[in-house]
C-alpha atoms as a PDB file:
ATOM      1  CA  UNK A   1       0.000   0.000   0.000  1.00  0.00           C
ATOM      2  CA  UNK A   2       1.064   3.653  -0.333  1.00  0.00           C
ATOM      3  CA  UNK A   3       2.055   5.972   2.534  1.00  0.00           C
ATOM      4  CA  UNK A   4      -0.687   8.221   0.911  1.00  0.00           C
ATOM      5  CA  UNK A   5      -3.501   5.309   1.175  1.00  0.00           C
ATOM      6  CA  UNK A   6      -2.596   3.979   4.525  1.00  0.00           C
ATOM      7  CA  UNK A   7      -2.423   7.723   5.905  1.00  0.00           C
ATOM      8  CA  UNK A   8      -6.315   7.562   4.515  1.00  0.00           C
ATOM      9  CA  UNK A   9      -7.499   4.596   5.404  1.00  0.00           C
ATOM     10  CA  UNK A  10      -6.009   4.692   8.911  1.00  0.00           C
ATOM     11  CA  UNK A  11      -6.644   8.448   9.678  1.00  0.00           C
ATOM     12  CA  UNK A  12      -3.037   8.101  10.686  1.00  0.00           C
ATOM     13  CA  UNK A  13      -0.663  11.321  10.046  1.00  0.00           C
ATOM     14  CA  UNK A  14       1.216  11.279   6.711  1.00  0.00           C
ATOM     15  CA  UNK A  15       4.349  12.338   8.057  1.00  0.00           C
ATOM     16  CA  UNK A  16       4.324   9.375  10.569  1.00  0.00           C
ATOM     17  CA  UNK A  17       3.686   7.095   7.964  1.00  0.00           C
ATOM     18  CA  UNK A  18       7.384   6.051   7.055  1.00  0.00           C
ATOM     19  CA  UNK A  19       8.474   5.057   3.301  1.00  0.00           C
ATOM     20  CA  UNK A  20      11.074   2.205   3.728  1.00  0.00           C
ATOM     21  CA  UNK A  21      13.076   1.789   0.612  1.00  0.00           C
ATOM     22  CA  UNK A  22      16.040  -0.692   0.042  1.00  0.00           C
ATOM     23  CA  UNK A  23      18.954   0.988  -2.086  1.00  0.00           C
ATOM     24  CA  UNK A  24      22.246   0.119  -3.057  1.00  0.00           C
ATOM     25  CA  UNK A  25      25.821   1.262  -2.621  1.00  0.00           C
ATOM     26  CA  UNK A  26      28.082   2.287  -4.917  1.00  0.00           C
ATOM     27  CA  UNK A  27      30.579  -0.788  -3.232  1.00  0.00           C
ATOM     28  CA  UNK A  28      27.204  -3.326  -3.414  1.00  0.00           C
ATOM     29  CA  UNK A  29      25.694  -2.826   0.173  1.00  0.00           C
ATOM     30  CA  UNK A  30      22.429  -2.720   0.748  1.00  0.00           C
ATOM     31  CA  UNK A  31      21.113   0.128   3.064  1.00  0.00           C
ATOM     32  CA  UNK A  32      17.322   0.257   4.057  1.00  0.00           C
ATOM     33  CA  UNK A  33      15.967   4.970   3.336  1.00  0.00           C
ATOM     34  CA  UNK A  34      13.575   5.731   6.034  1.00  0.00           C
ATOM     35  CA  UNK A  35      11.800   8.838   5.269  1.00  0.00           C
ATOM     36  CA  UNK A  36       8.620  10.287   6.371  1.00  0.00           C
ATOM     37  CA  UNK A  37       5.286   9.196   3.971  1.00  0.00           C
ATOM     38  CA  UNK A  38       5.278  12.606   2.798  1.00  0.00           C
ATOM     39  CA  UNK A  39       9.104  13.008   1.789  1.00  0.00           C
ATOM     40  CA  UNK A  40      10.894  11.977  -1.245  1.00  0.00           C
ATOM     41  CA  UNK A  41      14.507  10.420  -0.711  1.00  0.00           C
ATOM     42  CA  UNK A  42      17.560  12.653  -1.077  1.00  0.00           C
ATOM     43  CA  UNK A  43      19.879  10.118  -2.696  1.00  0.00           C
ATOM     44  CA  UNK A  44      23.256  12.386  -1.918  1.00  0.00           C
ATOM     45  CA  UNK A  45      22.616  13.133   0.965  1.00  0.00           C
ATOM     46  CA  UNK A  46      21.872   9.441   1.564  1.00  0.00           C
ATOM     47  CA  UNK A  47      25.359   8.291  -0.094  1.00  0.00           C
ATOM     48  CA  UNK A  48      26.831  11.317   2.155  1.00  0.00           C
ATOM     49  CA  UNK A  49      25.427   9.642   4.962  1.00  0.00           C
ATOM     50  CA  UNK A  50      26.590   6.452   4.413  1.00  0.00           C
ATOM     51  CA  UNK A  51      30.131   7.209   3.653  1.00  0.00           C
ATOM     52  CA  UNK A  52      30.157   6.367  -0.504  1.00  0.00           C
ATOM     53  CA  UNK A  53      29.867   8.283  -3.423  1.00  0.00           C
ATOM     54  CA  UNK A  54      26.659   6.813  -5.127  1.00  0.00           C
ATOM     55  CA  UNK A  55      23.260   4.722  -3.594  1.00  0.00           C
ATOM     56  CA  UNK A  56      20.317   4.073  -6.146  1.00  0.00           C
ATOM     57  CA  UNK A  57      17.172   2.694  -5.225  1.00  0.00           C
ATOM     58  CA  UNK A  58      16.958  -0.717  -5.999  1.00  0.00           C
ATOM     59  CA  UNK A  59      14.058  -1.549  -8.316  1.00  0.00           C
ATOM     60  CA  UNK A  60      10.282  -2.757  -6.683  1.00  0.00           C
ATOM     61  CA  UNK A  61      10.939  -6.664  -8.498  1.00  0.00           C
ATOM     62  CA  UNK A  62      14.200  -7.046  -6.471  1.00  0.00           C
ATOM     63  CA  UNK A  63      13.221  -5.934  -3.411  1.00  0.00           C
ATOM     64  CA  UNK A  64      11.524  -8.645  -2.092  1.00  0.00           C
ATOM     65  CA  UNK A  65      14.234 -10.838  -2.696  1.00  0.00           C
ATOM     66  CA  UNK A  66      16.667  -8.371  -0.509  1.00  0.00           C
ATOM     67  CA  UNK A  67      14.707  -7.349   2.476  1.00  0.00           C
ATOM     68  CA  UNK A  68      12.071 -10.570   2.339  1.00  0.00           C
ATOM     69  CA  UNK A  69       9.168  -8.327   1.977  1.00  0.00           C
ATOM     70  CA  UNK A  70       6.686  -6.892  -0.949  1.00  0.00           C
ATOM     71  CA  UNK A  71       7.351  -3.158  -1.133  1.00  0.00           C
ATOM     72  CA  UNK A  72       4.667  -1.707   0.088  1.00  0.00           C
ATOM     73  CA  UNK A  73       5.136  -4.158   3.097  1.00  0.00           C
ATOM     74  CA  UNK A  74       8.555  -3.244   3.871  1.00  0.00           C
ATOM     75  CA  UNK A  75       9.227  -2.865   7.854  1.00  0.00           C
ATOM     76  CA  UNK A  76      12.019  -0.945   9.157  1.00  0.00           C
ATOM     77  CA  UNK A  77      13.305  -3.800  11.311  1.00  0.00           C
ATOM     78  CA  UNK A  78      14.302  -7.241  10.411  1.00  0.00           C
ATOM     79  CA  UNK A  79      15.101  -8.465   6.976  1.00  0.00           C
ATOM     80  CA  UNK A  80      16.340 -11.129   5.119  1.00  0.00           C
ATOM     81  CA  UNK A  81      19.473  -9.464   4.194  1.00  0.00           C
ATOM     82  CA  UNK A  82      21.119  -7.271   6.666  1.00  0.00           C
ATOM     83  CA  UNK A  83      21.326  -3.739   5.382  1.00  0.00           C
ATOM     84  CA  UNK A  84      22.403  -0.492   7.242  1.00  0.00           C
ATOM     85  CA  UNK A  85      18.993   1.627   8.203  1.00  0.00           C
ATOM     86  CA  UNK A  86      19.172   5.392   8.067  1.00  0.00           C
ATOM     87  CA  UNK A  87      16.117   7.237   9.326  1.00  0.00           C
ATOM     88  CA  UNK A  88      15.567  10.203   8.271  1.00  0.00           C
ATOM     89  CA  UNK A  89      15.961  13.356  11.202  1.00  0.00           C
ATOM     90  CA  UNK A  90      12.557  14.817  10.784  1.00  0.00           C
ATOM     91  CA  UNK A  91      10.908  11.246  12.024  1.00  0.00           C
ATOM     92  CA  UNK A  92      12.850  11.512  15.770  1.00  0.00           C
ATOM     93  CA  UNK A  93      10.858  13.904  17.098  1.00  0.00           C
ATOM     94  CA  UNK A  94       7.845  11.394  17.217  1.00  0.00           C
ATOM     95  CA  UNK A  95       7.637   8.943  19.954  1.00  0.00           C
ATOM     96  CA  UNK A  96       5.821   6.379  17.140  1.00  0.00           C
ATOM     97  CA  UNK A  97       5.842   5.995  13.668  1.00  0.00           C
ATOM     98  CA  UNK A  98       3.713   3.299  11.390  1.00  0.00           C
ATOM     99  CA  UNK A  99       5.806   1.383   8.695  1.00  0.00           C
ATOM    100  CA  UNK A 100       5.308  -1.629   6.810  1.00  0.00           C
ATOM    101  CA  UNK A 101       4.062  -4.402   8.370  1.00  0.00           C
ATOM    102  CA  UNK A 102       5.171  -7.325   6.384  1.00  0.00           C
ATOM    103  CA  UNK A 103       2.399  -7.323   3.771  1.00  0.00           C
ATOM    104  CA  UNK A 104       0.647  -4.464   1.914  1.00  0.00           C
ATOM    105  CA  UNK A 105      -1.736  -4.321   3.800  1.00  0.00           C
ATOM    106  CA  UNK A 106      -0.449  -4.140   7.104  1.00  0.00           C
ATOM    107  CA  UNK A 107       1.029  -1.279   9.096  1.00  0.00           C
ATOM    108  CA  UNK A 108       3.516  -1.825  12.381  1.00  0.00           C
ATOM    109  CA  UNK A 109       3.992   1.030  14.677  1.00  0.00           C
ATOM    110  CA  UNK A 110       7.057   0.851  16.267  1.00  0.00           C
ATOM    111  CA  UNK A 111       9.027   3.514  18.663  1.00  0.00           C
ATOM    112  CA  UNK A 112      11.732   5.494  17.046  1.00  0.00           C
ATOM    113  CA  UNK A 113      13.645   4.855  19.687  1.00  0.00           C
ATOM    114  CA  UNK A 114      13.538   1.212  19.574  1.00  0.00           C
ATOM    115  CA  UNK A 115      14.249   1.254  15.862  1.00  0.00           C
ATOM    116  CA  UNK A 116      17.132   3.007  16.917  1.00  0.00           C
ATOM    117  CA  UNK A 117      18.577   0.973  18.922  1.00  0.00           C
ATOM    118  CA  UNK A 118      17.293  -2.750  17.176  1.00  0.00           C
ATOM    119  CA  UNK A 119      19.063  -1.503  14.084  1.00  0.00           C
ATOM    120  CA  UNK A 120      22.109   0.755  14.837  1.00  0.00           C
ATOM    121  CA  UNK A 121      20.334   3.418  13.012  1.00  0.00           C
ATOM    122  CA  UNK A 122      22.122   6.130  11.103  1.00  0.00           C
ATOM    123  CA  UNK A 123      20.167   9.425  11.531  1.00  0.00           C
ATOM    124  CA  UNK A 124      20.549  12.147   9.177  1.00  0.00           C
ATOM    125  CA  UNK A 125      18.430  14.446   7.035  1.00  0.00           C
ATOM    126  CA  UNK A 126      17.496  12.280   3.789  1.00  0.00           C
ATOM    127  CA  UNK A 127      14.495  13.397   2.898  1.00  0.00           C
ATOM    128  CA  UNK A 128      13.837  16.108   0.080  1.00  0.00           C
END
């Protein structure tokens, strides 16, 4: 589901509503873009973030196969393939935020705290 239908069909906040999107480094690590539903991704500042010169978003058929869910479905925590998380500044001022909750249709509210910390979370402005 998109941030925009969840944030309507839950009455929940779009900007608490987190887009979770597996990229790529330049070197061939995987790192997992957590930006608020109402954000697009800053790719350099991303890269910056993570230390390398390029990241592209991987593309929707291949990310299933990398994190172990649909997009859409995407959670911040726990995926098949570990990947470094960055989460974007403007989501740790909330106590909560909703992401993926394994399927499309499912949304998991977790503390930003505790993604955090259950991660090793970079946190730096990403989002555009």
């Amino acid at each position: 589901m998109h941030t925009a239908d969840a944030s309507k069909a839950t009455g929940i906040d779009l900007h608490r509503i987190t887009k979770n999107l597996v990229s790529k480094t330049r070197e061939g690590g995987y790192a997992l873009l957590v930006v608020p539903g109402d954000s697009r991704v800053d790719l350099k500042a991303a890269a910056k973030a993570l230390g390398t010169k390029n990241v592209r978003l991987m593309p929707f058929s291949e990310t299933e196969a990398i994190s172990g869910y649909p997009p859409g479905g995407t959670p911040t925590i726990g995926h098949k393939t570990p990947m470094k998380v960055i989460v974007d500044e403007a989501l740790v001022g909330f106590e909560t935020v909703y992401c993926g909750g394994g399927t499309r249709d499912r949304l998991l509210e977790l503390r930003v705290d505790d993604v955090k910390r259950l991660t090793e979370a970079i946190v730096a402005k990403i989002s555009a």
